[in-house]
Protein backbone atom coordinates (compact mmCIF):
# COMPACT_ATOMS: atom_id res chain seq x y z
CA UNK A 1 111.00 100.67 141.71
CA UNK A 2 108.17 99.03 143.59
CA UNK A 3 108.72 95.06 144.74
CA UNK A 4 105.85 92.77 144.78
CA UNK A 5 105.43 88.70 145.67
CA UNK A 6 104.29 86.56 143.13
CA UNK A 7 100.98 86.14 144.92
CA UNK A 8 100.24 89.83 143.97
CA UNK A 9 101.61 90.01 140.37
CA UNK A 10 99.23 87.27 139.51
CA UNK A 11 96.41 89.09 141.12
CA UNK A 12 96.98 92.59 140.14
CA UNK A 13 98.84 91.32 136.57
CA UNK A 14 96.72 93.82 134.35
CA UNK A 15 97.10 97.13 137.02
CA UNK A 16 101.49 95.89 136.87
CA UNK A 17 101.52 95.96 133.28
CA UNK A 18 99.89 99.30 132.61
CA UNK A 19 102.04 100.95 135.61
CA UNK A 20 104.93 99.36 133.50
CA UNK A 21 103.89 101.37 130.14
CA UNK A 22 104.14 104.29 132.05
CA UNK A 23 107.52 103.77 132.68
CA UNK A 24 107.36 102.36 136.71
CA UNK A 25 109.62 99.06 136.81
CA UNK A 26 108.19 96.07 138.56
CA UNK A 27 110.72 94.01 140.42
CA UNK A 28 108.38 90.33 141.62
CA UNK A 29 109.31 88.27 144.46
CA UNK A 30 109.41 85.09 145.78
CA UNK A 31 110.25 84.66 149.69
CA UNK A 32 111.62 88.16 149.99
CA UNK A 33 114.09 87.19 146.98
CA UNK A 34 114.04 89.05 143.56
CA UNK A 35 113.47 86.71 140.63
CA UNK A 36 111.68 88.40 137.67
CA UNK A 37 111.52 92.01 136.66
CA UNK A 38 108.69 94.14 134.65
CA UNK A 39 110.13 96.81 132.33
CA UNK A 40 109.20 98.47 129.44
CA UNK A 41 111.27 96.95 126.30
CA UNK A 42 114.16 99.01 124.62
CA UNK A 43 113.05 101.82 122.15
CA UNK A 44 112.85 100.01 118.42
CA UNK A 45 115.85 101.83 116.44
CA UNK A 46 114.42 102.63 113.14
CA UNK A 47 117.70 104.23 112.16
CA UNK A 48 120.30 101.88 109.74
CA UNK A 49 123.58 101.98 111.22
CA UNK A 50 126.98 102.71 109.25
CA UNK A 51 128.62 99.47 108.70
CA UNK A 52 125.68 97.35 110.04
CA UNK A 53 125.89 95.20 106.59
CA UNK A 54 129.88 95.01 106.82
CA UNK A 55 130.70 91.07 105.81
CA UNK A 56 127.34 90.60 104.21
CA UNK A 57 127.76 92.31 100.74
CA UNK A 58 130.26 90.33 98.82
CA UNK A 59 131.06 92.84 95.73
CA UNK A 60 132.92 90.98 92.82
CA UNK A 61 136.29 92.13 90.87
CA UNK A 62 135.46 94.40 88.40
CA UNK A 63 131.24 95.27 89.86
CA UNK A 64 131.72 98.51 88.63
CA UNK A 65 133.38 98.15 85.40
CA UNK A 66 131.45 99.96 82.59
CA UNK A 67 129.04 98.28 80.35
CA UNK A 68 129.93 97.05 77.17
CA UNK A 69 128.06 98.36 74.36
CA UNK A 70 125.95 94.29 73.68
CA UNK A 71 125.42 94.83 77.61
CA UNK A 72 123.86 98.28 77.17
CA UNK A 73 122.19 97.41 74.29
CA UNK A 74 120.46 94.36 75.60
CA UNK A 75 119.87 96.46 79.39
CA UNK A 76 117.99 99.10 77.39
CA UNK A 77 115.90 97.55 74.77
CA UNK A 78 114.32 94.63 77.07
CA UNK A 79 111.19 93.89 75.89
CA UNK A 80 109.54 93.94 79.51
CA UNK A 81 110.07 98.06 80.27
């Protein structure tokens, strides 16, 4: 992890940034003291995770009750299919 002043992150901005997409973290200074840091940002997670809807789907009593047969009929023979 390399430490620079503030004086040279604005100078070499461009050069700290593509040392940071190669994975280097940047830690910038000012008067010796650590105030900012470059890093690469966490790895998007494409994957849905089990439960991550909990509380959001509100199912009502009976969702899953069959169809009656006017229901079916009307579901099936929609003019717009």
């Amino acid at each position: 992890m390399e430490t620079v002043s503030i004086a040279e992150a604005k100078s070499h901005f461009s050069r700290l940034l593509q040392r940071v997409a190669e994975g280097d973290e940047i830690v910038i200074t000012r008067r010796g003291q650590p105030i900012a840091m470059l890093t690469r940002p966490p790895a998007a997670d494409d994957k849905p995770r089990l439960g991550s809807m909990a509380g959001t789907v509100v199912l009502s009593e009976g969702w899953d009750a069959p169809l009656t047969d006017k229901e079916f009929e009307e579901f099936t023979n929609r003019g717009d299919v």
